[in-house]
Protein backbone atom coordinates (compact mmCIF):
# COMPACT_ATOMS: atom_id res chain seq x y z
CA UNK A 1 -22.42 26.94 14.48
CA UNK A 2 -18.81 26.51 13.53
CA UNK A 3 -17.23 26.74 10.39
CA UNK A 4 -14.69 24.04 9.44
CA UNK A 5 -11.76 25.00 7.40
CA UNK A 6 -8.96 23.15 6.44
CA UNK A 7 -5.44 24.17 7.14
CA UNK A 8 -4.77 26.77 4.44
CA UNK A 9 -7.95 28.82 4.36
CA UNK A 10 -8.12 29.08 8.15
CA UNK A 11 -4.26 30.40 7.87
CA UNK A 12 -5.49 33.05 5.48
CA UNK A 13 -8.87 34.09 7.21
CA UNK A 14 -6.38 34.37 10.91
CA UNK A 15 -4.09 36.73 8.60
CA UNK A 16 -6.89 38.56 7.10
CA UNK A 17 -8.48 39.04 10.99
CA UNK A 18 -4.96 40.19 12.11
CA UNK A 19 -4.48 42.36 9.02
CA UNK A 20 -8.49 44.13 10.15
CA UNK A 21 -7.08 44.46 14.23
CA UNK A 22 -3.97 46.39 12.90
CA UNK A 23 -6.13 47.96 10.31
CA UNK A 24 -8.20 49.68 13.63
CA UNK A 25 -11.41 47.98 11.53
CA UNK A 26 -12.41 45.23 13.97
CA UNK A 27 -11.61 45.66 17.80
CA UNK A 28 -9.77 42.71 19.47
CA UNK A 29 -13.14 41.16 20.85
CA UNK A 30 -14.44 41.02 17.77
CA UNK A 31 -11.57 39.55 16.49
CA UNK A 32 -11.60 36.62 18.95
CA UNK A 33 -15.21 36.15 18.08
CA UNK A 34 -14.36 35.56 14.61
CA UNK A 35 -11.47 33.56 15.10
CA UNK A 36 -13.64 31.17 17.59
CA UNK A 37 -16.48 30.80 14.45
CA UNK A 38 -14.43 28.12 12.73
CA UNK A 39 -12.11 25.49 12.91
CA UNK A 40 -9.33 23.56 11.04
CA UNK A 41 -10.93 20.48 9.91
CA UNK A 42 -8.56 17.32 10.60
CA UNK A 43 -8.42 14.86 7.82
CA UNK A 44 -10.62 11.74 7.85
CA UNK A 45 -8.64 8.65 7.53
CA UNK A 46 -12.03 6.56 8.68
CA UNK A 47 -13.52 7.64 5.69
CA UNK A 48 -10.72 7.21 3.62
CA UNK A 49 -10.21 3.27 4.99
CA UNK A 50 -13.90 3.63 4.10
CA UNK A 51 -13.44 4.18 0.76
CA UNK A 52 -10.36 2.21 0.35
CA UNK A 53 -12.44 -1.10 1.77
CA UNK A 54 -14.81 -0.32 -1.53
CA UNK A 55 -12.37 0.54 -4.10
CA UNK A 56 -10.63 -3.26 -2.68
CA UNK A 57 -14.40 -5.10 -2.96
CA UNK A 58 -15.23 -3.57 -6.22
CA UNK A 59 -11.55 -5.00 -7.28
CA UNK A 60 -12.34 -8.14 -6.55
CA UNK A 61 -15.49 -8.13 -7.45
CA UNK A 62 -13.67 -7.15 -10.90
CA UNK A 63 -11.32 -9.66 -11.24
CA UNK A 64 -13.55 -12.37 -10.35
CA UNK A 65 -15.85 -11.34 -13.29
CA UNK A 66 -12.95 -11.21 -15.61
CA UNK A 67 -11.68 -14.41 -14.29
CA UNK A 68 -15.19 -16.37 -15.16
CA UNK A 69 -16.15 -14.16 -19.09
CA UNK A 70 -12.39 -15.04 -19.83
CA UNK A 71 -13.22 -16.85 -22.73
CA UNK A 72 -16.26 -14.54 -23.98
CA UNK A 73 -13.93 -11.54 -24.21
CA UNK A 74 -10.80 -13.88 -25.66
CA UNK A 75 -13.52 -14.58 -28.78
CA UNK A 76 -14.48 -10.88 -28.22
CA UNK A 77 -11.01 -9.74 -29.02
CA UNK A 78 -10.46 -12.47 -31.83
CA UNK A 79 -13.50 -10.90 -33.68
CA UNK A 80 -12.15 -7.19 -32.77
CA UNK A 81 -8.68 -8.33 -34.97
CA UNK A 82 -10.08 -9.57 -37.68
CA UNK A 83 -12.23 -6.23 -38.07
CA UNK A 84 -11.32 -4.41 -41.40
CA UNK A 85 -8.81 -1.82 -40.62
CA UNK A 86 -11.25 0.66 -42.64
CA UNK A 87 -13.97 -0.10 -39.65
CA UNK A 88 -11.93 0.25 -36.85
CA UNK A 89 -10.42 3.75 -38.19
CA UNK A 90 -14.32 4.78 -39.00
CA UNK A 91 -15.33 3.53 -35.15
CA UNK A 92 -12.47 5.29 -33.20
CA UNK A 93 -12.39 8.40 -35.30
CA UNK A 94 -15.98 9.16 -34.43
CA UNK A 95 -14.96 7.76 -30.71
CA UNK A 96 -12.27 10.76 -30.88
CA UNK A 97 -14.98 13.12 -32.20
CA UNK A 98 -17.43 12.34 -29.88
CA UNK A 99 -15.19 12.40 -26.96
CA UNK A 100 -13.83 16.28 -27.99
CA UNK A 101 -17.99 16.99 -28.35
CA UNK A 102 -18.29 15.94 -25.24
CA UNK A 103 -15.32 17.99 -24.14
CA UNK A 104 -16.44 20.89 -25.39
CA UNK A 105 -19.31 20.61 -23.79
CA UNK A 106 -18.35 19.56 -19.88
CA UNK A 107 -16.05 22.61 -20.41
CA UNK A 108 -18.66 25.07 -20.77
CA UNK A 109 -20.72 23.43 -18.29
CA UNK A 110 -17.94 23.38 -15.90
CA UNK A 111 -15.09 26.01 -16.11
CA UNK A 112 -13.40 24.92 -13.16
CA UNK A 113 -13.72 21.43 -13.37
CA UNK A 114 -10.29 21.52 -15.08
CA UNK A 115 -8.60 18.09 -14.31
CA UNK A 116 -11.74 16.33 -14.95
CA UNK A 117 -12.06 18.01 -18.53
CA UNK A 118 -8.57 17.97 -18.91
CA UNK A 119 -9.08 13.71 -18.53
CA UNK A 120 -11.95 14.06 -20.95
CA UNK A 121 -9.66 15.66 -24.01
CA UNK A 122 -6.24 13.55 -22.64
CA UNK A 123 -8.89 10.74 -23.87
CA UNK A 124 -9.33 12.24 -27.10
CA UNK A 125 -5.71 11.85 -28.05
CA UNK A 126 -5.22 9.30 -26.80
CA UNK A 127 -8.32 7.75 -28.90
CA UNK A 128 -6.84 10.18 -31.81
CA UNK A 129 -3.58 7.93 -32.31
CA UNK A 130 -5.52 5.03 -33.65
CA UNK A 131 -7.30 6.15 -36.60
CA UNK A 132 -3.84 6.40 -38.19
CA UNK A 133 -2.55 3.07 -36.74
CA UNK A 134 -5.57 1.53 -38.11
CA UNK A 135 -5.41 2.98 -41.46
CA UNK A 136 -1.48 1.82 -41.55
CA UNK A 137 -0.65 -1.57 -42.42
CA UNK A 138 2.57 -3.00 -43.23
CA UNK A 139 3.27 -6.54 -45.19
CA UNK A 140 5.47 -8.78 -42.89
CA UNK A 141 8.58 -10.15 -44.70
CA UNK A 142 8.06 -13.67 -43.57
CA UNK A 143 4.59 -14.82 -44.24
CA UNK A 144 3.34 -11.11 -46.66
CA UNK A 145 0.11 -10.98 -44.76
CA UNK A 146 -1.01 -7.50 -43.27
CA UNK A 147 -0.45 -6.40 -39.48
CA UNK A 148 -1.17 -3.20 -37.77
CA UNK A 149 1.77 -0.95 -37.71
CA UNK A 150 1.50 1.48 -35.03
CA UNK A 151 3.86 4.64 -35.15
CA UNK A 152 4.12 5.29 -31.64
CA UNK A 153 3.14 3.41 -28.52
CA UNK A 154 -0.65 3.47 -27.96
């Protein structure tokens, strides 16, 4: 049975075999032995058009569904502006709390998950910004009703 490696760990087990021949603490033979008990694993571009075919059909799939509940999530949206801006600050401040929870969490659970956790809080402030762009509204000059002032880009 062969072990395959990709390109950088089998470059540091072949130095670590050479350093043990110079070292006198594995003879030549045994050397070639473990050198022959793995390989450097190409990369698979079948599975990757593999997965590319999916990620295209679930796109489509996607768009067509958005395409047909166009008008559902147009009255959707309608209904999510004229929420109170007290509501919508209440709703993504516990979105931001529950997302750090959850954080917290997946970080203990998995330490060296980092870019996956890292995702998880990069959500949180994201989701953090609009409690205060919520909470801040500013009359327009022209007409004096309310709008949602947002003090950076969302």
């Amino acid at each position: 049975m062969t072990l395959k490696l990709n390109k950088r760990k089998a470059q540091i087990i072949d130095e670590m075999i050479t350093h043990w021949e110079q070292e006198a603490l594995v003879n030549p033979e045994q050397g070639e032995t473990l050198r022959k008990s793995y390989q450097v694993a190409s990369f698979d571009w079948k599975l990757l058009a593999v997965y590319s075919f999916w990620v295209a059909i679930a796109c489509f799939v996607l768009s067509v569904l958005l395409l047909i509940a166009d008008d559902y999530l147009m009255s959707l949206l309608a209904k999510l502006i004229n929420t109170p801006a007290s509501v919508l600050t209440v709703v993504t401040a516990l979105t931001s709390v529950g997302l750090y929870y959850l954080g917290v969490k997946r970080r203990l659970k998995y330490p060296l998950k980092t870019v996956s956790n890292e995702a998880i809080f990069f959500s949180v402030s994201c989701s953090q910004r609009y409690p205060l762009a919520f909470s801040v509204k500013q009359p327009l000059q022209s007409t004096g009703e309310k709008v949602f002032s947002l003090p950076f880009p969302p």
